[in-house]
C-alpha atoms as a PDB file:
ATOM      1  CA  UNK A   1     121.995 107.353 118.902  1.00  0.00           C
ATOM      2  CA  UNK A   2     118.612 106.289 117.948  1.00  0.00           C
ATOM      3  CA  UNK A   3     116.968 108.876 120.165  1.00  0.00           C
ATOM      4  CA  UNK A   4     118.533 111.365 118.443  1.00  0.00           C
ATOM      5  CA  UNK A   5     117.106 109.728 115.202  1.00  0.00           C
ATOM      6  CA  UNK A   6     113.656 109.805 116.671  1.00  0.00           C
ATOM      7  CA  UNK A   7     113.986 113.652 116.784  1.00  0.00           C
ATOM      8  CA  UNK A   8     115.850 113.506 113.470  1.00  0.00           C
ATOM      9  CA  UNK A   9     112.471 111.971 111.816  1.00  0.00           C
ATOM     10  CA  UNK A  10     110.072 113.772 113.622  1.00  0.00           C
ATOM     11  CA  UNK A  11     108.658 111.039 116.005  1.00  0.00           C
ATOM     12  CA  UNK A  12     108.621 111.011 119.797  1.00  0.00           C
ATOM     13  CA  UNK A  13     109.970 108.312 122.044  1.00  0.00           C
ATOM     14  CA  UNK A  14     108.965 107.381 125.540  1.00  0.00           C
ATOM     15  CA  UNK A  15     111.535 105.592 127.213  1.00  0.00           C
ATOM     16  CA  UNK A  16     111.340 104.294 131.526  1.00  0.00           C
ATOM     17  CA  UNK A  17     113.913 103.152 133.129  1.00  0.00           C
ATOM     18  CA  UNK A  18     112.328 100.862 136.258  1.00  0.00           C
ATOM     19  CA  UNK A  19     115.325  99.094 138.740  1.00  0.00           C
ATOM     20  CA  UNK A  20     113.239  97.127 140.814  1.00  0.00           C
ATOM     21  CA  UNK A  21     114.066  97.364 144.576  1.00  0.00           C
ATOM     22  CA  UNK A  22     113.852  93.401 146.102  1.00  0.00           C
ATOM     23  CA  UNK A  23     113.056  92.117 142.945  1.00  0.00           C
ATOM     24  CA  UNK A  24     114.441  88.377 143.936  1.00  0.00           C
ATOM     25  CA  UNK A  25     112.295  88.745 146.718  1.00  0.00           C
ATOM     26  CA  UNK A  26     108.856  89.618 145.397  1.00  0.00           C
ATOM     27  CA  UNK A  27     109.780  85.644 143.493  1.00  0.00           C
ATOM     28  CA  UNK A  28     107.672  83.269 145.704  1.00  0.00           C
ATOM     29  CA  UNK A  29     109.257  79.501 144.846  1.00  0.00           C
ATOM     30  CA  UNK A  30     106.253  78.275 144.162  1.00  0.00           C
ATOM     31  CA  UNK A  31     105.632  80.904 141.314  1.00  0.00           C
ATOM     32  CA  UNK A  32     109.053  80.190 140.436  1.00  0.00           C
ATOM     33  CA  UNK A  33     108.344  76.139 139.919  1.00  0.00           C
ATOM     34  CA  UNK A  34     105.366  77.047 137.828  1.00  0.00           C
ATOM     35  CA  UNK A  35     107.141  79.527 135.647  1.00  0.00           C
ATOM     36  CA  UNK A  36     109.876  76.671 135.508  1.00  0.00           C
ATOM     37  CA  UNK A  37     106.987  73.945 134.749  1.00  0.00           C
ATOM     38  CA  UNK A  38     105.111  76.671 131.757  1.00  0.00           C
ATOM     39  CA  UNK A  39     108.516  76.275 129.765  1.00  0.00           C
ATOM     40  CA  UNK A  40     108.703  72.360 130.572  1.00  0.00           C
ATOM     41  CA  UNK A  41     111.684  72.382 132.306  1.00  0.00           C
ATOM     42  CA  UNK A  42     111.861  68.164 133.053  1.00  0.00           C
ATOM     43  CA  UNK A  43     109.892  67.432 136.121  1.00  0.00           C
ATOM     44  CA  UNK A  44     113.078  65.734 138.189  1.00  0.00           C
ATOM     45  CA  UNK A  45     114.951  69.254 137.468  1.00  0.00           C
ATOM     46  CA  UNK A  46     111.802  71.258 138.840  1.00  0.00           C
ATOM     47  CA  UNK A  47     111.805  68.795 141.667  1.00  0.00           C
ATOM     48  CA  UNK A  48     115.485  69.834 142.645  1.00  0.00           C
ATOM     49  CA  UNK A  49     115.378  73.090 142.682  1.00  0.00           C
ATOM     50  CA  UNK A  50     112.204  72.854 144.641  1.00  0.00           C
ATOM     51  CA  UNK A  51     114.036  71.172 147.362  1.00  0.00           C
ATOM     52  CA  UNK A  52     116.638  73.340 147.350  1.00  0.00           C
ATOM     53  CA  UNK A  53     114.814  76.125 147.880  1.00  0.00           C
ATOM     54  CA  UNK A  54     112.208  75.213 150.302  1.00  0.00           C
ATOM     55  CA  UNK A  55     112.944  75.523 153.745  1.00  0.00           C
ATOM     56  CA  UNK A  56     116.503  77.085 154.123  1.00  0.00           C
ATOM     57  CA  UNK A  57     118.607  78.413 156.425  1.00  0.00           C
ATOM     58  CA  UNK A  58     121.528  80.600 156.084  1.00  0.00           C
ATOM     59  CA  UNK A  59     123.971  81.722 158.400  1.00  0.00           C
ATOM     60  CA  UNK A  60     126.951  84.819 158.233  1.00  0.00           C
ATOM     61  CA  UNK A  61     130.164  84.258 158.213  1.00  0.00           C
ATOM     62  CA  UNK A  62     132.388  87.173 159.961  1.00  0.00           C
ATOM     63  CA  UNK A  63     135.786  87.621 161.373  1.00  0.00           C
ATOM     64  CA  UNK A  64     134.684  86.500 164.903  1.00  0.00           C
ATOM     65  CA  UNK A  65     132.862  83.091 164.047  1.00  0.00           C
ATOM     66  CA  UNK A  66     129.236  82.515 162.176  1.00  0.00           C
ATOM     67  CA  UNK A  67     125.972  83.999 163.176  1.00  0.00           C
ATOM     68  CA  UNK A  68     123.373  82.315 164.603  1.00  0.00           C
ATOM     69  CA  UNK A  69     120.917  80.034 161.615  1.00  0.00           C
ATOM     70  CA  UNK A  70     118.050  82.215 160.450  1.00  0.00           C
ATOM     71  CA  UNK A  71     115.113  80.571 157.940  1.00  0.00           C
ATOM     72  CA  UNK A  72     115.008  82.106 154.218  1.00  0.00           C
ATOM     73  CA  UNK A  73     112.216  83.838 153.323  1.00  0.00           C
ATOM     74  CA  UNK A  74     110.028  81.686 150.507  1.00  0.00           C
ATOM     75  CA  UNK A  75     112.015  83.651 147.689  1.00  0.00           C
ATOM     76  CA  UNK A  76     114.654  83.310 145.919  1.00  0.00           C
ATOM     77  CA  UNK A  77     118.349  84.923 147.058  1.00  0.00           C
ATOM     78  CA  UNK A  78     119.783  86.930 145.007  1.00  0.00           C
ATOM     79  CA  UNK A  79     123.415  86.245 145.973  1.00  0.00           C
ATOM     80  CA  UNK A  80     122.705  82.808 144.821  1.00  0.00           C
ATOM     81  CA  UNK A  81     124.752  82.493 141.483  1.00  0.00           C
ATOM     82  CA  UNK A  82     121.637  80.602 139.348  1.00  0.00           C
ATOM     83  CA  UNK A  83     119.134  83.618 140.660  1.00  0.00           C
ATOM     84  CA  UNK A  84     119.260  85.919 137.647  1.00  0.00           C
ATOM     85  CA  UNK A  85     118.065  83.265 135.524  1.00  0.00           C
ATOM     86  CA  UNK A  86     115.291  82.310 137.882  1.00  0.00           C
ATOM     87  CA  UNK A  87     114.288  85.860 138.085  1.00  0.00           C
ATOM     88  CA  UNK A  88     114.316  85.662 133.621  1.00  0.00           C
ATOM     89  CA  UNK A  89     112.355  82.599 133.589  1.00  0.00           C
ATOM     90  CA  UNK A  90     109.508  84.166 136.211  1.00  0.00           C
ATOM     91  CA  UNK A  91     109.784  87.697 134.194  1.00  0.00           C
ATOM     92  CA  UNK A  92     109.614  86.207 131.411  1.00  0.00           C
ATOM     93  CA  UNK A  93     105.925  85.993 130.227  1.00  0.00           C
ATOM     94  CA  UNK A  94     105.270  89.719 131.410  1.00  0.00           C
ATOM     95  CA  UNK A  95     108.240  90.738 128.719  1.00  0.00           C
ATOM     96  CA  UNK A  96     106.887  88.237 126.359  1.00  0.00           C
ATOM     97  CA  UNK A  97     103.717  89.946 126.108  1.00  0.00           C
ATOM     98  CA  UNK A  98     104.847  93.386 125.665  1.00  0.00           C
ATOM     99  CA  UNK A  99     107.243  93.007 123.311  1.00  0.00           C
ATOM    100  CA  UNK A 100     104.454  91.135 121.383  1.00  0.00           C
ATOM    101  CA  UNK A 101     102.058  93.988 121.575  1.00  0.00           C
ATOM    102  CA  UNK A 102     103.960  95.836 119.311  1.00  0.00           C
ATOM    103  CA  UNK A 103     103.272  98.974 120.926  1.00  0.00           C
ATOM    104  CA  UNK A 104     107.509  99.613 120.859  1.00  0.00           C
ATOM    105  CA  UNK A 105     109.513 101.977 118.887  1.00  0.00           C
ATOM    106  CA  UNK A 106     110.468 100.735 115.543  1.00  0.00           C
ATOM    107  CA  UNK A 107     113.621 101.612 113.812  1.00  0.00           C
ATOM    108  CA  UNK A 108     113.872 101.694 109.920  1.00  0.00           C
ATOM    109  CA  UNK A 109     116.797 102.137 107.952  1.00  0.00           C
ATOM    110  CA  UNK A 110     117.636 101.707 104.066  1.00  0.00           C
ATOM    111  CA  UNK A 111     120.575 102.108 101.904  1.00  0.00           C
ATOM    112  CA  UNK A 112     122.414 101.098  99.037  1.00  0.00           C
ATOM    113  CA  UNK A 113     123.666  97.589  99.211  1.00  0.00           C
ATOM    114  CA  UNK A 114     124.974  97.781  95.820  1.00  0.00           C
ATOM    115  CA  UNK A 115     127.131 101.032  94.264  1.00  0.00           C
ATOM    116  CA  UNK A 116     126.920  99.337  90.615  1.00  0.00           C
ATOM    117  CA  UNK A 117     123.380  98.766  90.498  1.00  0.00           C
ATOM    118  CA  UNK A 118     122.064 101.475  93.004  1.00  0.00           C
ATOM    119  CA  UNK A 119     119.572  98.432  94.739  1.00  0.00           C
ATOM    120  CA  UNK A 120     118.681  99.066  98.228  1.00  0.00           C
ATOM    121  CA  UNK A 121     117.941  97.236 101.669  1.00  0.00           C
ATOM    122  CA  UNK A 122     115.535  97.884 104.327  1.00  0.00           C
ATOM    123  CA  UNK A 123     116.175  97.030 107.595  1.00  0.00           C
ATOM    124  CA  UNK A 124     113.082  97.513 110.105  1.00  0.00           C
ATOM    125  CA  UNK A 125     113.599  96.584 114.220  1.00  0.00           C
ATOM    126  CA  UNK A 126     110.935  96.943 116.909  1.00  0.00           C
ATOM    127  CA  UNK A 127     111.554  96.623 120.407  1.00  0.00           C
ATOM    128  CA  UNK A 128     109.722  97.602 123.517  1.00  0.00           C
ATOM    129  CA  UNK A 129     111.353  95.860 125.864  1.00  0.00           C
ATOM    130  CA  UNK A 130     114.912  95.709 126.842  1.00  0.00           C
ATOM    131  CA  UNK A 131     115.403  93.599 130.222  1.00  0.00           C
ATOM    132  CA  UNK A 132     118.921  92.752 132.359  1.00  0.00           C
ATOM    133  CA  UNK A 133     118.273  91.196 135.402  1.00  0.00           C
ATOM    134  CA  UNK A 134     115.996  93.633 137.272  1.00  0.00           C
ATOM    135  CA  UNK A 135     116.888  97.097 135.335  1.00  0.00           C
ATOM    136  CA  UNK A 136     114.307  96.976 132.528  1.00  0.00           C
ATOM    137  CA  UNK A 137     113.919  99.736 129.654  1.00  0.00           C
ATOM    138  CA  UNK A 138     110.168  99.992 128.613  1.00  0.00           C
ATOM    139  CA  UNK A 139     110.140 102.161 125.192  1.00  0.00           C
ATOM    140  CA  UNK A 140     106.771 103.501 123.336  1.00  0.00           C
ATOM    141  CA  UNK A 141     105.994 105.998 120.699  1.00  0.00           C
ATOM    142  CA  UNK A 142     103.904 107.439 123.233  1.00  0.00           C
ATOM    143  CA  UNK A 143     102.662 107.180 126.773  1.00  0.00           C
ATOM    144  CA  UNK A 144      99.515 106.355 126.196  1.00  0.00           C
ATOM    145  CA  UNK A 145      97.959 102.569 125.966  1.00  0.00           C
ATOM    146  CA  UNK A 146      95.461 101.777 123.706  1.00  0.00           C
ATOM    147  CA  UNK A 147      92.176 100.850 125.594  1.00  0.00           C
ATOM    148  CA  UNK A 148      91.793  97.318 125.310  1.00  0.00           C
ATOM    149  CA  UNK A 149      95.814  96.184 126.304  1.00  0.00           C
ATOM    150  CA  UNK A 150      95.607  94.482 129.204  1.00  0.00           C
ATOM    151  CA  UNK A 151      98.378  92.655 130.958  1.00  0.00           C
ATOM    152  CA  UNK A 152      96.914  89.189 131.465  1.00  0.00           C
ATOM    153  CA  UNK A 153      99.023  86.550 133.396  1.00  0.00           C
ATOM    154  CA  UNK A 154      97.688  83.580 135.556  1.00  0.00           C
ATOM    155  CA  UNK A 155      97.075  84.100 139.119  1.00  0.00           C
ATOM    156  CA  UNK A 156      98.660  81.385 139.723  1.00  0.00           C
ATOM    157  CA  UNK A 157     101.499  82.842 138.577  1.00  0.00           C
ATOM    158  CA  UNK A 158     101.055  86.838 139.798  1.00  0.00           C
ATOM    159  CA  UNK A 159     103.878  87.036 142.831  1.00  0.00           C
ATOM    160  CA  UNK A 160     102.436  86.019 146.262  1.00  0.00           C
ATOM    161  CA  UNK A 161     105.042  88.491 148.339  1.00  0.00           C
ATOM    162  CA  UNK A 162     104.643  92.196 147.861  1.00  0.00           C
ATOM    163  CA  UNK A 163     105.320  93.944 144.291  1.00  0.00           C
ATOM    164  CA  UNK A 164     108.733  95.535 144.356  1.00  0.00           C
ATOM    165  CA  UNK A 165     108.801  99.277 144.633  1.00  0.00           C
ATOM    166  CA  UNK A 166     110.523 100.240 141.471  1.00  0.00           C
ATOM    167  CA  UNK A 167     112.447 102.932 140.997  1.00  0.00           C
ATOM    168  CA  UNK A 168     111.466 104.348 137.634  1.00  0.00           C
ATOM    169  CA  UNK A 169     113.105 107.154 135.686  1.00  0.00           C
ATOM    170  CA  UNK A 170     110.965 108.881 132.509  1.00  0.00           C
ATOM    171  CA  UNK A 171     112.820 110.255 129.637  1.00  0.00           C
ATOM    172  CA  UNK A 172     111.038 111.643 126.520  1.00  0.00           C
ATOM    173  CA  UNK A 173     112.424 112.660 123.259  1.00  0.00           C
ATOM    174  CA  UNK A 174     109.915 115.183 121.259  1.00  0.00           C
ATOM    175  CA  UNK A 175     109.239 115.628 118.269  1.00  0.00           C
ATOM    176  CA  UNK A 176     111.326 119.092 116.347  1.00  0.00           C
ATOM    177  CA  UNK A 177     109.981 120.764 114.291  1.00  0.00           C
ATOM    178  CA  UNK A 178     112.333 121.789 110.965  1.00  0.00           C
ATOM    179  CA  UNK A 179     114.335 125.003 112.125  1.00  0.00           C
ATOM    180  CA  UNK A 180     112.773 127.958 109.480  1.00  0.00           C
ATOM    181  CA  UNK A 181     115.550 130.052 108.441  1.00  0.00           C
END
């Protein structure tokens, strides 16, 4: 619906649509132990999940007996049931920082909050970001970036496996001109 504002008021949108492919396992654990360390998560707790997820081994279980033990990959698995809010706490600071640039689509809105005495209320919203899991929705007024954003996150804390390849999907909303009769 607000797309269809966007045109409504004469402003463009930019919205991408990125699923990221193996996004659980681009999370090395020890990125994951310092993203759970930046938001001081109590040391004994980092501890524990540190040595649950260091050297593992799983096995399948079919209809003719288990497989054979294989090691786990230094990432985290994403059938594991606490692994979406791993992967939130390690994409965390990336989301942070765009949806503090501003550089999001802001919705406005006013109207009468009062019939007797006509006053009004404004009601602005930005967002830039929306994020579930690993489906994220990046929204701009525009596709360009001003010149001096940068993304800027620690090394320490940049993924030491391979970047997912995301599967991204552009949509744009123009602006329309008023219809001359």
């Amino acid at each position: 619906m607000e797309n269809v504002r966007a045109c409504d008021n004469k402003r463009e949108s930019w919205i991408m649509f990125q699923d990221m492919s193996k996004a659980f396992d681009s999370v090395s654990i020890e990125s994951l132990i310092l993203a759970l360390c930046r938001i001081r998560i109590p040391e004994r707790f980092v501890s524990l999940i540190e040595k649950l997820l260091h050297n593992k081994e799983n096995q399948v279980l079919t209809s003719h007996g288990n497989t054979l033990a294989y090691n786990v990959e230094d990432c985290i698995d994403q059938e594991d049931i606490i692994s979406p809010l791993f992967w939130r706490i390690f994409y965390d600071p990336l989301v942070h920082q765009i949806a503090e640039s501003k550089l999001g689509y802001t919705m406005k809105e006013k109207w009468i909050s009062n019939l007797h005495s006509q006053s009004k209320k404004r009601l602005s919203v930005q967002t830039s970001v929306v994020a579930y899991v690993d489906d994220t929705n990046w929204i701009a007024l525009n596709i360009y970036l001003p010149p001096k954003f940068k993304i800027q996150m620690p090394k320490s804390q940049m993924p030491k496996s391979q970047i997912p390849n995301p599967k991204l999907q552009l949509v744009f909303f123009a602006k329309i001109p008023n219809p001359k009769y």
